[in-house]
C-alpha atoms as a PDB file:
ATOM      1  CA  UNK A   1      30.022 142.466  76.240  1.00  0.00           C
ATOM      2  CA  UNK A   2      28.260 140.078  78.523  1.00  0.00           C
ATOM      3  CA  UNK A   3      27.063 141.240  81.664  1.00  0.00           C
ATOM      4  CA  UNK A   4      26.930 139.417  84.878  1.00  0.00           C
ATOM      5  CA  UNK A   5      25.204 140.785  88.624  1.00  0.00           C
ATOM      6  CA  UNK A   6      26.682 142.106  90.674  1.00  0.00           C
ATOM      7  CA  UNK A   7      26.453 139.908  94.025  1.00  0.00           C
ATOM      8  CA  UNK A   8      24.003 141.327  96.535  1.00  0.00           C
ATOM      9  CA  UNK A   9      23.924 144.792  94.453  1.00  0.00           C
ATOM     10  CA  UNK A  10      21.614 143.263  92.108  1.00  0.00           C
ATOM     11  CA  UNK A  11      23.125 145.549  88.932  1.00  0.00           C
ATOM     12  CA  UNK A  12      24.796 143.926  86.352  1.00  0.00           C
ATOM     13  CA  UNK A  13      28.094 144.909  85.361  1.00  0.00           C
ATOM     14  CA  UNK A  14      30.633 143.854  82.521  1.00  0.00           C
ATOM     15  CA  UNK A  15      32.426 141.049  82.611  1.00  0.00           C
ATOM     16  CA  UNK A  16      35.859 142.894  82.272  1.00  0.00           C
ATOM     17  CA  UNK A  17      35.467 146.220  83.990  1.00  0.00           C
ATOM     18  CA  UNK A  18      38.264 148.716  83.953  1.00  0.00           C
ATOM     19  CA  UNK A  19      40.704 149.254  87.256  1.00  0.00           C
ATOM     20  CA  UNK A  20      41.910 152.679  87.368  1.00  0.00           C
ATOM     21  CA  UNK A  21      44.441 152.867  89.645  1.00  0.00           C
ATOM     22  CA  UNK A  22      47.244 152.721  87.131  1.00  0.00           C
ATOM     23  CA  UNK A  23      44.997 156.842  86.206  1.00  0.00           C
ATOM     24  CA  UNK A  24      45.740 158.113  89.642  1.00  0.00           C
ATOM     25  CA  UNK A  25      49.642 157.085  90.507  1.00  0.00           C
ATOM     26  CA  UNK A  26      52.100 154.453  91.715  1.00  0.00           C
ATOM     27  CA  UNK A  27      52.571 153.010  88.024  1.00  0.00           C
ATOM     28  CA  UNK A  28      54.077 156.256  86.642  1.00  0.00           C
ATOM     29  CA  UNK A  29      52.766 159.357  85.434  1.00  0.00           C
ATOM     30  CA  UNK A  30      49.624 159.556  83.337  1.00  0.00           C
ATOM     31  CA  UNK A  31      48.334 162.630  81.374  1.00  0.00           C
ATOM     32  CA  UNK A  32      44.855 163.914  82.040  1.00  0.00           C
ATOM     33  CA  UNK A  33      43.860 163.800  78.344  1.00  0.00           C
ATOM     34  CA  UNK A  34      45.603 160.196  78.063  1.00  0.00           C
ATOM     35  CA  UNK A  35      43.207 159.104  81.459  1.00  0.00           C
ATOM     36  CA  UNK A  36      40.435 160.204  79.720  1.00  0.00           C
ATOM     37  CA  UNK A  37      41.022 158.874  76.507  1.00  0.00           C
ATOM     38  CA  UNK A  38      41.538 155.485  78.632  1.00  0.00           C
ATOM     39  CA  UNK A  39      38.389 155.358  80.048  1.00  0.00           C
ATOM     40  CA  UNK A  40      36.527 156.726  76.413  1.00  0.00           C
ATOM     41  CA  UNK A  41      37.862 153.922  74.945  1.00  0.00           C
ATOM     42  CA  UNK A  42      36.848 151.023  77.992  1.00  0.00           C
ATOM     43  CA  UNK A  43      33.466 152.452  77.024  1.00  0.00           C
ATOM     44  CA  UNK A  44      32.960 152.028  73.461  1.00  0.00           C
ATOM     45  CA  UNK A  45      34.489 148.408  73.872  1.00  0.00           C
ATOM     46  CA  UNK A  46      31.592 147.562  76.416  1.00  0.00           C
ATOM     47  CA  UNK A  47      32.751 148.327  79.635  1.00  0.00           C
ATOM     48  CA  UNK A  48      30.308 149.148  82.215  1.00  0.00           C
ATOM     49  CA  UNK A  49      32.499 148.866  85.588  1.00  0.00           C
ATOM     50  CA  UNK A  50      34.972 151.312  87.176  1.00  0.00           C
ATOM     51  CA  UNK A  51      36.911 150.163  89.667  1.00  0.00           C
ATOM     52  CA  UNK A  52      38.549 153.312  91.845  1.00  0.00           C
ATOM     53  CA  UNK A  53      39.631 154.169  95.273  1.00  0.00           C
ATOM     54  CA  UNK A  54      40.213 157.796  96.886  1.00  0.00           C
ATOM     55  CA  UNK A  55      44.017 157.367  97.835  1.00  0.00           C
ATOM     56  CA  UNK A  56      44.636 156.544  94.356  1.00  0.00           C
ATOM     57  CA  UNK A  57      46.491 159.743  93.607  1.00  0.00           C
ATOM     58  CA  UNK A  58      45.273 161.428  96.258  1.00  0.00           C
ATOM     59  CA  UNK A  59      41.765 161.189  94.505  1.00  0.00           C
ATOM     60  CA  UNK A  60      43.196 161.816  91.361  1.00  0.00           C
ATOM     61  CA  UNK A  61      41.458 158.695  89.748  1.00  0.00           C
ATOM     62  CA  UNK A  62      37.982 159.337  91.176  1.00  0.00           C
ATOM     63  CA  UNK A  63      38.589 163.240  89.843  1.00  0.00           C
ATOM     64  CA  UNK A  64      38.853 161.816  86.598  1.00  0.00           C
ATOM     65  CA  UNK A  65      35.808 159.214  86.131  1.00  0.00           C
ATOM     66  CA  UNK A  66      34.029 162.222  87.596  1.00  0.00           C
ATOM     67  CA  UNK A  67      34.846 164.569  85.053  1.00  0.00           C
ATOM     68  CA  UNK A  68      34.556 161.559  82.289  1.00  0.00           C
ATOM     69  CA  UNK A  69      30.942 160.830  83.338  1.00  0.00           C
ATOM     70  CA  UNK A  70      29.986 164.375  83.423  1.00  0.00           C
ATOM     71  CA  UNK A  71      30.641 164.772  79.600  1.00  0.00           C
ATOM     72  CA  UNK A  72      29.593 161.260  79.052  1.00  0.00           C
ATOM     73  CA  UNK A  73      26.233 161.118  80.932  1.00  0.00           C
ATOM     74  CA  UNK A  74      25.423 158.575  78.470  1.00  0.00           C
ATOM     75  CA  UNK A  75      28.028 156.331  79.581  1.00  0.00           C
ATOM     76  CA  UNK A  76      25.966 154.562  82.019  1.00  0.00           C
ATOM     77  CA  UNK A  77      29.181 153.282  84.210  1.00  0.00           C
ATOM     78  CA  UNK A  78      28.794 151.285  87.543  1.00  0.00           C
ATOM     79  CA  UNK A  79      31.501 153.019  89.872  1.00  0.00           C
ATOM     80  CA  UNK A  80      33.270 151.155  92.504  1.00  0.00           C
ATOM     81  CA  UNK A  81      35.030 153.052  95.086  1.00  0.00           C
ATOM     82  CA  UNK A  82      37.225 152.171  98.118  1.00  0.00           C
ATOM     83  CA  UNK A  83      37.752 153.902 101.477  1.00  0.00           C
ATOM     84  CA  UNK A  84      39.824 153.319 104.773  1.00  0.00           C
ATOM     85  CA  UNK A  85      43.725 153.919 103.668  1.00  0.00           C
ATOM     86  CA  UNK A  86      43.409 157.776 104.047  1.00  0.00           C
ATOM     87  CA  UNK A  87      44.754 157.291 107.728  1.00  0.00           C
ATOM     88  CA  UNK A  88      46.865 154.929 109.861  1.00  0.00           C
ATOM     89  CA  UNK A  89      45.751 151.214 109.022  1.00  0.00           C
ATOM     90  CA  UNK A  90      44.536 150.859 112.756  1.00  0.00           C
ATOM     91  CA  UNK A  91      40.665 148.993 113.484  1.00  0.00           C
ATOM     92  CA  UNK A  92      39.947 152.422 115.530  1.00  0.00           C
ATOM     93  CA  UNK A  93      40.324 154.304 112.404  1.00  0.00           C
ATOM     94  CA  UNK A  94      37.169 152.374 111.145  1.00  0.00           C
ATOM     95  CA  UNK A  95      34.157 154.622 112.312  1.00  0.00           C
ATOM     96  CA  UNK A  96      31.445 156.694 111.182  1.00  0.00           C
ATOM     97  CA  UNK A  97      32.694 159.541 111.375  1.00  0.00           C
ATOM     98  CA  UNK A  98      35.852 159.059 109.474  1.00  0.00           C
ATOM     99  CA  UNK A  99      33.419 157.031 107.388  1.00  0.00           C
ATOM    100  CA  UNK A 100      31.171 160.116 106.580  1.00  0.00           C
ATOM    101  CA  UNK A 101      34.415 162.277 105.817  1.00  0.00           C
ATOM    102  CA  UNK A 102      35.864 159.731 103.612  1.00  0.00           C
ATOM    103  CA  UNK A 103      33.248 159.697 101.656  1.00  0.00           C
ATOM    104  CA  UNK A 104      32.106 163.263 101.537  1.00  0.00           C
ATOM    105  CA  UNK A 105      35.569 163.358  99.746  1.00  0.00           C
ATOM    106  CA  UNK A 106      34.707 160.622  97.804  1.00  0.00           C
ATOM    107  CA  UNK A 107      31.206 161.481  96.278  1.00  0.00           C
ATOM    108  CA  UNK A 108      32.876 165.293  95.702  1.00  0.00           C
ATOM    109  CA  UNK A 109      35.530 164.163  93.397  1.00  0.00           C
ATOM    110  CA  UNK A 110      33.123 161.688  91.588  1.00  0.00           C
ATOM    111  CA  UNK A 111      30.244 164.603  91.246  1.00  0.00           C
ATOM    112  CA  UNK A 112      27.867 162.076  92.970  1.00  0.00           C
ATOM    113  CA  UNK A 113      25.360 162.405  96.206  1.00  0.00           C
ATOM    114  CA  UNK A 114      25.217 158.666  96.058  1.00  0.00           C
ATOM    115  CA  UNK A 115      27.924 155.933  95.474  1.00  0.00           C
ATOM    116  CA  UNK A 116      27.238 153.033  93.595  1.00  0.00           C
ATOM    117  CA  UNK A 117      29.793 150.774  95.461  1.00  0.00           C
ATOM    118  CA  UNK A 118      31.989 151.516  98.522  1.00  0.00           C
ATOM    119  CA  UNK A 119      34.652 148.758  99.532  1.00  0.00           C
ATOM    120  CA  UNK A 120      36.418 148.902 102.578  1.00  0.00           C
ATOM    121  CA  UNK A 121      40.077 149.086 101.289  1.00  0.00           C
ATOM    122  CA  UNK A 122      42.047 146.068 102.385  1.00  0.00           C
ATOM    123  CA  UNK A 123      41.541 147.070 106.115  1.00  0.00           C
ATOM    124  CA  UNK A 124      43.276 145.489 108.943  1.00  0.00           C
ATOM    125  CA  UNK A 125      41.754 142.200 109.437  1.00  0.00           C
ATOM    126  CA  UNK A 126      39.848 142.537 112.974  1.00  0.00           C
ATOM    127  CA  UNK A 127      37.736 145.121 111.064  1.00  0.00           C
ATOM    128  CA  UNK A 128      36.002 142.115 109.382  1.00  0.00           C
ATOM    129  CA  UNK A 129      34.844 141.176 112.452  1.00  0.00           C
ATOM    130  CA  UNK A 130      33.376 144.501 113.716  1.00  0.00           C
ATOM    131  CA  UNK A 131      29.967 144.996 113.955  1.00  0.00           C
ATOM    132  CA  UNK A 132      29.989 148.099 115.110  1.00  0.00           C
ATOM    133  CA  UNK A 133      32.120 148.886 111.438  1.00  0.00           C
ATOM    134  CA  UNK A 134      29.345 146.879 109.640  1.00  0.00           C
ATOM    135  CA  UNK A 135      26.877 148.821 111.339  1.00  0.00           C
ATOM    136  CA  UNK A 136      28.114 152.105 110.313  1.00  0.00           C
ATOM    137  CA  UNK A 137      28.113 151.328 106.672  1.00  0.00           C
ATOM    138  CA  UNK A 138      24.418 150.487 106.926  1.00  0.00           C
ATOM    139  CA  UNK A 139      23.956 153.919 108.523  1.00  0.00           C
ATOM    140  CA  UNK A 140      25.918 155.355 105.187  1.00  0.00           C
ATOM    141  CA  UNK A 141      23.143 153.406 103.240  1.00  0.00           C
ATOM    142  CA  UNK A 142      20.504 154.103 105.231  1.00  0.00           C
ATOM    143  CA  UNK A 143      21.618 158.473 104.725  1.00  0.00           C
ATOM    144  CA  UNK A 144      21.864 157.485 100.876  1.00  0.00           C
ATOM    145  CA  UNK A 145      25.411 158.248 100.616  1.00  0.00           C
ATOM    146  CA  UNK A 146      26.296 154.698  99.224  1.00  0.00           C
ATOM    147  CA  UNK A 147      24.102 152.307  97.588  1.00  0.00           C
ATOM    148  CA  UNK A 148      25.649 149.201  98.483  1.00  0.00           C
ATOM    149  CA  UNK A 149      28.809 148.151 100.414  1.00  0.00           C
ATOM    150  CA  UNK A 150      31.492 145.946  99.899  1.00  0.00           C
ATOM    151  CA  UNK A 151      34.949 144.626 100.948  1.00  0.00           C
ATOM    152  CA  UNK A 152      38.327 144.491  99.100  1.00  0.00           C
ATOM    153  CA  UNK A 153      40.512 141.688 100.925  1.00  0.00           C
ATOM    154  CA  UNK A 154      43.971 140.501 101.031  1.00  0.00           C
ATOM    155  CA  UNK A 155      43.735 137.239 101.815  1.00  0.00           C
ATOM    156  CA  UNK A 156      41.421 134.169 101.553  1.00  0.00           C
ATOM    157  CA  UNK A 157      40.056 134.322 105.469  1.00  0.00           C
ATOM    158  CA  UNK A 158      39.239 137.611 105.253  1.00  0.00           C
ATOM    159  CA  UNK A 159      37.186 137.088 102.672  1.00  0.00           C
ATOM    160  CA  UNK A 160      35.137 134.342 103.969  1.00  0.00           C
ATOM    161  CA  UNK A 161      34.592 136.686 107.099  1.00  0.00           C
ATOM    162  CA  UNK A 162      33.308 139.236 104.632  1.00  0.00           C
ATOM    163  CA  UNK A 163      30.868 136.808 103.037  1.00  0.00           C
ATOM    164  CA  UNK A 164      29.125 135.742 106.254  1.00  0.00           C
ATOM    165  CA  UNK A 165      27.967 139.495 106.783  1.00  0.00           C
ATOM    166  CA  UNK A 166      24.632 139.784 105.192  1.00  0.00           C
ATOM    167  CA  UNK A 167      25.079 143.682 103.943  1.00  0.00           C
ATOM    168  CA  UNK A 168      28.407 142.824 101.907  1.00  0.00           C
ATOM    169  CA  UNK A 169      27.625 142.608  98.228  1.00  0.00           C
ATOM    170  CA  UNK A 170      30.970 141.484  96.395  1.00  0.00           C
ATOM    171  CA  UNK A 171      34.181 140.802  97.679  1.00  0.00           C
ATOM    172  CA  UNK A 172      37.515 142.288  95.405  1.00  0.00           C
ATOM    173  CA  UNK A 173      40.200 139.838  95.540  1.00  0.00           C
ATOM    174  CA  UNK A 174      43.053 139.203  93.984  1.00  0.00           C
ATOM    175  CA  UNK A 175      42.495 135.957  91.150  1.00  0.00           C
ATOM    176  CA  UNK A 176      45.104 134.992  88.780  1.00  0.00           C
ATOM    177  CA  UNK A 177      47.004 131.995  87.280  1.00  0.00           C
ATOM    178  CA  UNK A 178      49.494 132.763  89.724  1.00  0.00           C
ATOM    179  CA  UNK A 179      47.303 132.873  92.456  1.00  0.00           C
ATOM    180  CA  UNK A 180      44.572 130.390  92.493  1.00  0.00           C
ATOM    181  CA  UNK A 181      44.139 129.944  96.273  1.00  0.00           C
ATOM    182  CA  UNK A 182      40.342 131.402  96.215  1.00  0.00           C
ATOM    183  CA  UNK A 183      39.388 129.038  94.145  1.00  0.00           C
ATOM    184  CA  UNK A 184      38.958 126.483  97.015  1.00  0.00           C
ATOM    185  CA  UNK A 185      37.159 127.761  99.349  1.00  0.00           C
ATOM    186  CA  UNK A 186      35.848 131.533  98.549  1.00  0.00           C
ATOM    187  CA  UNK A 187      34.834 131.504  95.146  1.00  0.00           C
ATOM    188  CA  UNK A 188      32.194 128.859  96.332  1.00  0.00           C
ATOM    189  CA  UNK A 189      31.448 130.192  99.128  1.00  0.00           C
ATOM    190  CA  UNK A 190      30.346 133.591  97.816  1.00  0.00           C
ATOM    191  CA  UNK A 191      28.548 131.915  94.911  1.00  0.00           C
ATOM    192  CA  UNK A 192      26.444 129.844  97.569  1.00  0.00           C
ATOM    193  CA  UNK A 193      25.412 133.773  99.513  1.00  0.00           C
ATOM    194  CA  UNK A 194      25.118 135.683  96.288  1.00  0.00           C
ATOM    195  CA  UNK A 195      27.797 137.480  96.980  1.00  0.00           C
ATOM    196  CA  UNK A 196      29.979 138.747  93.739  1.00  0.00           C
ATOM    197  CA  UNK A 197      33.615 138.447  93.165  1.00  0.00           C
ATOM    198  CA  UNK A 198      35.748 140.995  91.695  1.00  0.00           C
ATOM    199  CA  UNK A 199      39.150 140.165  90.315  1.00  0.00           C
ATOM    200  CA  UNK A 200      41.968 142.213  90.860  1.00  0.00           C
ATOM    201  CA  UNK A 201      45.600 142.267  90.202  1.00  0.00           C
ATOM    202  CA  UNK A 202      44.687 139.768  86.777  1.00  0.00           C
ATOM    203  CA  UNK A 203      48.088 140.301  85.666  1.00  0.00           C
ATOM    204  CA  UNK A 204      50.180 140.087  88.463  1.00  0.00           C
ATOM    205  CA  UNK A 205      50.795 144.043  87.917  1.00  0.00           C
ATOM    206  CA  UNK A 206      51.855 143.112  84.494  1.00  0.00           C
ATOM    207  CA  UNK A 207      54.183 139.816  84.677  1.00  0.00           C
ATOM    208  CA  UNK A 208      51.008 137.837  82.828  1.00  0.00           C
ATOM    209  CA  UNK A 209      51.944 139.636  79.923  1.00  0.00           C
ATOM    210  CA  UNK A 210      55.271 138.624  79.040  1.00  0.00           C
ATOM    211  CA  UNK A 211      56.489 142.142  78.553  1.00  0.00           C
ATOM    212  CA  UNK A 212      58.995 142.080  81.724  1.00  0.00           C
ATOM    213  CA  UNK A 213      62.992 141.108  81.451  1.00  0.00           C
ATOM    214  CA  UNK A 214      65.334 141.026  84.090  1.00  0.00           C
ATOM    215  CA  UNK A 215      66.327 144.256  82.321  1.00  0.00           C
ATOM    216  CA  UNK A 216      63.199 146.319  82.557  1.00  0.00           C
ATOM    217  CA  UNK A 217      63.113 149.885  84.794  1.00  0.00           C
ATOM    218  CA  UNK A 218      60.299 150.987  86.332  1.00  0.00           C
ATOM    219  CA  UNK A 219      60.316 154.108  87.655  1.00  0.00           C
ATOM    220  CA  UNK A 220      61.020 155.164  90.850  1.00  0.00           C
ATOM    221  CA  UNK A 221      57.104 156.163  91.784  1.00  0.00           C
ATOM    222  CA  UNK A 222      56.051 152.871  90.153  1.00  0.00           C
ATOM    223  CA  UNK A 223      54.872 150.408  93.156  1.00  0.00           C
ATOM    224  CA  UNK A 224      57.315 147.491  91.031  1.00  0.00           C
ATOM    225  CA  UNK A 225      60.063 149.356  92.037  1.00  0.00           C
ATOM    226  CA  UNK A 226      59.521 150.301  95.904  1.00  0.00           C
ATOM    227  CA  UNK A 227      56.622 147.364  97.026  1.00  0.00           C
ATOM    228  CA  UNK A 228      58.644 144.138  96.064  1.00  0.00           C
ATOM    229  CA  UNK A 229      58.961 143.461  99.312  1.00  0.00           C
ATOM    230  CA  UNK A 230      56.213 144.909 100.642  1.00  0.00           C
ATOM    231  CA  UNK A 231      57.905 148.243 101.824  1.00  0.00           C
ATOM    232  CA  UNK A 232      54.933 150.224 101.245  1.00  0.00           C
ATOM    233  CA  UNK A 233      51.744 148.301 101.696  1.00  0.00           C
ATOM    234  CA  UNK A 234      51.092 144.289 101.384  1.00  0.00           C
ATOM    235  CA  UNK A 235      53.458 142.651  99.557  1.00  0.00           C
ATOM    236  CA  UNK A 236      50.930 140.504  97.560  1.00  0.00           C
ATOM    237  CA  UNK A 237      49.837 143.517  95.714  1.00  0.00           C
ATOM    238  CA  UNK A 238      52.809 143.677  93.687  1.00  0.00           C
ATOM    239  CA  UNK A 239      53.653 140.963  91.399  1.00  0.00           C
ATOM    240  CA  UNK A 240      51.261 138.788  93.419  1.00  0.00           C
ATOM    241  CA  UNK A 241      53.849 138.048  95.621  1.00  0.00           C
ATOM    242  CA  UNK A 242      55.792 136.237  93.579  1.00  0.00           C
ATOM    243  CA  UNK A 243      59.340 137.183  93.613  1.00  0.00           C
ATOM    244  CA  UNK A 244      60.534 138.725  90.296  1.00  0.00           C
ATOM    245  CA  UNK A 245      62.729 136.301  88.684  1.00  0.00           C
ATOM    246  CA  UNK A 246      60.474 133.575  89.350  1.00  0.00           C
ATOM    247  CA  UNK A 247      57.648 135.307  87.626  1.00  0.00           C
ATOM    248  CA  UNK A 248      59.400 136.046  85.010  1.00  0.00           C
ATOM    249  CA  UNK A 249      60.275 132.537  84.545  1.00  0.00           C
ATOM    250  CA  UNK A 250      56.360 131.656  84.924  1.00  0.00           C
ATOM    251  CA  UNK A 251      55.134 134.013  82.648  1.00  0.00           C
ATOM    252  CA  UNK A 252      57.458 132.673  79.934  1.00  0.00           C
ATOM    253  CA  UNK A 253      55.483 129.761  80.612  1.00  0.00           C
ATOM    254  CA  UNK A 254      52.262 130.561  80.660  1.00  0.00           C
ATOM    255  CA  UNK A 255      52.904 133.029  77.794  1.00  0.00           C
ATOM    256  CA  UNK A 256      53.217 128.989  75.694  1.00  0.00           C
ATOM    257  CA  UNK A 257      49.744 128.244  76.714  1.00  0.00           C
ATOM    258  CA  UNK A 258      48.417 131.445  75.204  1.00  0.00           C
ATOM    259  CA  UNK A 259      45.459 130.562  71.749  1.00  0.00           C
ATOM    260  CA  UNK A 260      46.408 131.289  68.460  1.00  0.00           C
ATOM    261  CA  UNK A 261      45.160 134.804  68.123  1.00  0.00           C
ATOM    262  CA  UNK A 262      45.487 135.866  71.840  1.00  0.00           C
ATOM    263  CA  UNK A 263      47.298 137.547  73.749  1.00  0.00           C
ATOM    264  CA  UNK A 264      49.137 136.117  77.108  1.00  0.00           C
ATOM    265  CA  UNK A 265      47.387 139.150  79.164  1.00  0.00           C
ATOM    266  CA  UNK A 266      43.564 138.244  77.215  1.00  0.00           C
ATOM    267  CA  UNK A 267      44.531 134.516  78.154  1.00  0.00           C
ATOM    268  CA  UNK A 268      45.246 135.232  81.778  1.00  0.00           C
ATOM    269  CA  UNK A 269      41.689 137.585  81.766  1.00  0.00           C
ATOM    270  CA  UNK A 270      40.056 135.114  79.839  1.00  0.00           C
ATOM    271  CA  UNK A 271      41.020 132.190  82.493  1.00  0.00           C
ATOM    272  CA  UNK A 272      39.326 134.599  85.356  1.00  0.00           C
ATOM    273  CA  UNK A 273      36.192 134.821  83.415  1.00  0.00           C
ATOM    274  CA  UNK A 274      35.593 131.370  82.474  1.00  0.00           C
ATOM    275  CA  UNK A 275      35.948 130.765  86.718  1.00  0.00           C
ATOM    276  CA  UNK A 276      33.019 129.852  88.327  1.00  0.00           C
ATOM    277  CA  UNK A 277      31.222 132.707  90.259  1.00  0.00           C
ATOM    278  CA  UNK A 278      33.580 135.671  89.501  1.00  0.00           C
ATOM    279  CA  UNK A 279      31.663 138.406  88.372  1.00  0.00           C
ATOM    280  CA  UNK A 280      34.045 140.853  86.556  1.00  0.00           C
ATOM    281  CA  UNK A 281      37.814 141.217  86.330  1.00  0.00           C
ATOM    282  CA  UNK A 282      39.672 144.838  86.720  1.00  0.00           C
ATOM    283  CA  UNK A 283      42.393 145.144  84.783  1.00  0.00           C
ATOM    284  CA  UNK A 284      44.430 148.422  84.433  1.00  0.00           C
ATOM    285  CA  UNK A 285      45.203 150.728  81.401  1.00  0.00           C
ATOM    286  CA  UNK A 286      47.711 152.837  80.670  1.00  0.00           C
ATOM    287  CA  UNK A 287      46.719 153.412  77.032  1.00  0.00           C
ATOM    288  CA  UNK A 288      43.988 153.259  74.654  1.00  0.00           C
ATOM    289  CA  UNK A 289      45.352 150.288  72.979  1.00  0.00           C
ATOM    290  CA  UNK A 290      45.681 148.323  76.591  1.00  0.00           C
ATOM    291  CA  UNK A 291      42.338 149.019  77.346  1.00  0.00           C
ATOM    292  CA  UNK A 292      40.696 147.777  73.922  1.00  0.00           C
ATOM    293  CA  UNK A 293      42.877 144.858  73.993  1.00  0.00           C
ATOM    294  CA  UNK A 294      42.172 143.725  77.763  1.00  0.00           C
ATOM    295  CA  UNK A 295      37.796 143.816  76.869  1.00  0.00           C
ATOM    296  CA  UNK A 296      38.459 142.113  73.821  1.00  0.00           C
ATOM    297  CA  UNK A 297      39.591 139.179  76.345  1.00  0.00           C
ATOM    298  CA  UNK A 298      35.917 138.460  77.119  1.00  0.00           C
ATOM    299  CA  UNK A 299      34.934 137.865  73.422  1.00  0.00           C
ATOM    300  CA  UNK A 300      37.703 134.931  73.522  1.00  0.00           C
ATOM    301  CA  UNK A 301      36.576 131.393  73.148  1.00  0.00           C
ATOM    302  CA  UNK A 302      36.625 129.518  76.705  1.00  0.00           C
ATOM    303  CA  UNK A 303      39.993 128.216  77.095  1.00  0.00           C
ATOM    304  CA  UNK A 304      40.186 124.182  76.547  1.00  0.00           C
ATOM    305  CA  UNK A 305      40.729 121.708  79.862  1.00  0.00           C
ATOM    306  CA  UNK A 306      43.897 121.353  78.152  1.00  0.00           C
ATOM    307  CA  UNK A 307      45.326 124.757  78.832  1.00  0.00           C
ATOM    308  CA  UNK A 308      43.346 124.574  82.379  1.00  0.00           C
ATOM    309  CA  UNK A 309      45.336 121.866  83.640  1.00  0.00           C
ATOM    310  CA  UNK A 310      48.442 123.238  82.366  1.00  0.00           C
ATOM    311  CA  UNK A 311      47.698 126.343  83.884  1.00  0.00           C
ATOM    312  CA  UNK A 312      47.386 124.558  87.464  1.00  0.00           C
ATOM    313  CA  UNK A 313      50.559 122.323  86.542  1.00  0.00           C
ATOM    314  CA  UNK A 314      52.323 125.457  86.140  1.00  0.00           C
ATOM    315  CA  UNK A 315      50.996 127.461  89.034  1.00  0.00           C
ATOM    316  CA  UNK A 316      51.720 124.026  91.546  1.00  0.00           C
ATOM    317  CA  UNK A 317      55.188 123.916  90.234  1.00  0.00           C
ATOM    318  CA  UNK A 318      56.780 127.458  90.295  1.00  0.00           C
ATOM    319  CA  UNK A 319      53.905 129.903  92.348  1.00  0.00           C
ATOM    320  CA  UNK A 320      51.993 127.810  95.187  1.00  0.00           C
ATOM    321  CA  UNK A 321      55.319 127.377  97.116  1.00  0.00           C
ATOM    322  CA  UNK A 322      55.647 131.353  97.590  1.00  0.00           C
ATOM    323  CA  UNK A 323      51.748 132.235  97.712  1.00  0.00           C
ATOM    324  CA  UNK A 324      49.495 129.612  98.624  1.00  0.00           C
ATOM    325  CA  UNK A 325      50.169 129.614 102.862  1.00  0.00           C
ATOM    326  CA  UNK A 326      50.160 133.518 103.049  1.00  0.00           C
ATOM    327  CA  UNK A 327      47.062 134.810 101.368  1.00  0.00           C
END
């Protein structure tokens, strides 16, 4: 699979990494062996890039990579962690010490003395503008408990405050046909400071794949039944922020634009690739099969300025009037 660095980290990673939050909780429950067998199988298809965070089940998913690397030593994974949503989402809250407890948690559940990646998890937005918060995560490099730092943003702004700090090394935001906002000003912007971008949320938690009808359950624990609305945490991490039936209607759509041969979730992955200075997309698992399919997205043939436009048409027609001014 090809490889592409890593922003200011200067390690390459692959181009479709695996997120793993769907392994920890809020999609529904997943067995231990099934996790495992999950990330095995991201593995043999290429992957190099675990994307985690240590409120995803209550550290559940890092638990897991941890014990997956251990009996895979040869695996030779980049991990990306996130930290910050283990207390009350209040700028205080952002300090070295809760820093250096965070991640003592953190590097215990992955087996590690040093992180590869940590990302400030979606933080409220003055702590972007902290130095005193930037200035404790160079103290966490300088003890060698992280390697490099990072930021995982919400919206747009946020991330072009993140880029303008020199220590940041790749900013994880949310990139999708239905959400193409960061392709005006922040994908540039970080490609211009070296700074890499990691795409989450590719499928708009799973509309982009045409599976959905106005009669699917999800379970009660599953974030697409209690975050619609943004109950629980923002509301652009479910669905995008698109409101149900009008993603549904989209990704019957965009489903029509998919190649012969693909998939509409390897056609939505395979868009993020083929934009200019994102370095790897995250998309979840929840079986062996999902994860083979979503790598097998980068081996796709770059999708014609045909589909492109169309994809835009269709995103300026049905999304941009719900998305576009909030994130």
């Amino acid at each position: 699979m090809e490889q592409r660095v890593l922003g200011r980290t200067g390690r390459t990673v692959s181009v479709v990494g695996l997120g793993t939050w769907q392994l920890g909780a809020d999609w529904g429950d997943v067995r231990e062996e099934d996790a495992l067998a999950v990330l095995d199988a991201a593995v043999e298809e290429g992957v190099t890039f675990f994307d985690t965070a240590d409120v995803y089940g209550d550290g559940r998913s890092e638990q897991l990579i941890g014990r997956y690397l251990r009996e895979r030593p040869d695996a030779r994974v980049f991990v990306a962690t996130k930290t910050g949503r283990r207390q009350d989402q209040l700028p205080e809250n952002y300090n070295l010490a809760n820093f250096r407890a965070w991640n003592d948690r953190s590097r215990a559940n992955l087996g590690v003395d040093t992180l590869d990646l940590v990302q400030l998890h979606c933080p409220p937005t003055p702590v972007y503008s902290s130095d005193e918060v930037f200035d404790a995560l160079d103290t966490l490099v300088a003890e060698k408990r992280i390697a490099h730092y990072a930021v995982s943003v919400e919206t747009c702004a946020e991330a072009l405050t993140a880029i303008a700090r020199p220590g940041v090394a790749s900013v994880q935001i949310i990139l999708n046909p239905f959400r193409l906002k960061p392709l005006e000003e922040v994908l540039p912007a970080a490609a211009a400071a070296g700074v890499g971008i990691v795409a989450r949320v590719p499928l708009a938690s799973g509309l982009l794949t045409g599976k959905y009808t106005r009669e699917t359950v999800f379970a009660a624990d599953d974030h697409r039944t209690y975050n619609r609305h943004g109950e629980a945490f923002d509301q652009g991490e479910t669905f995008s922020g698109v409101d149900y039936e009008t993603g549904l209607d989209a990704a019957a759509e965009f489903a029509g634009l998919a190649p012969q041969g693909a998939t509409p979730a390897q056609t939505a992955l395979r868009w993020i690739i083929q934009q200019p200075g994102v370095t790897s997309v995250i998309p979840g698992a929840r079986s062996v099969a999902q994860a083979r399919a979503n790598a097998e997205a980068a081996a796709l043939a770059p999708l014609s300025e045909k589909t492109l436009d169309a994809v835009r048409d269709l995103y300026d027609r049905r999304i941009r009037p719900q998305v576009h001014a909030r994130w």
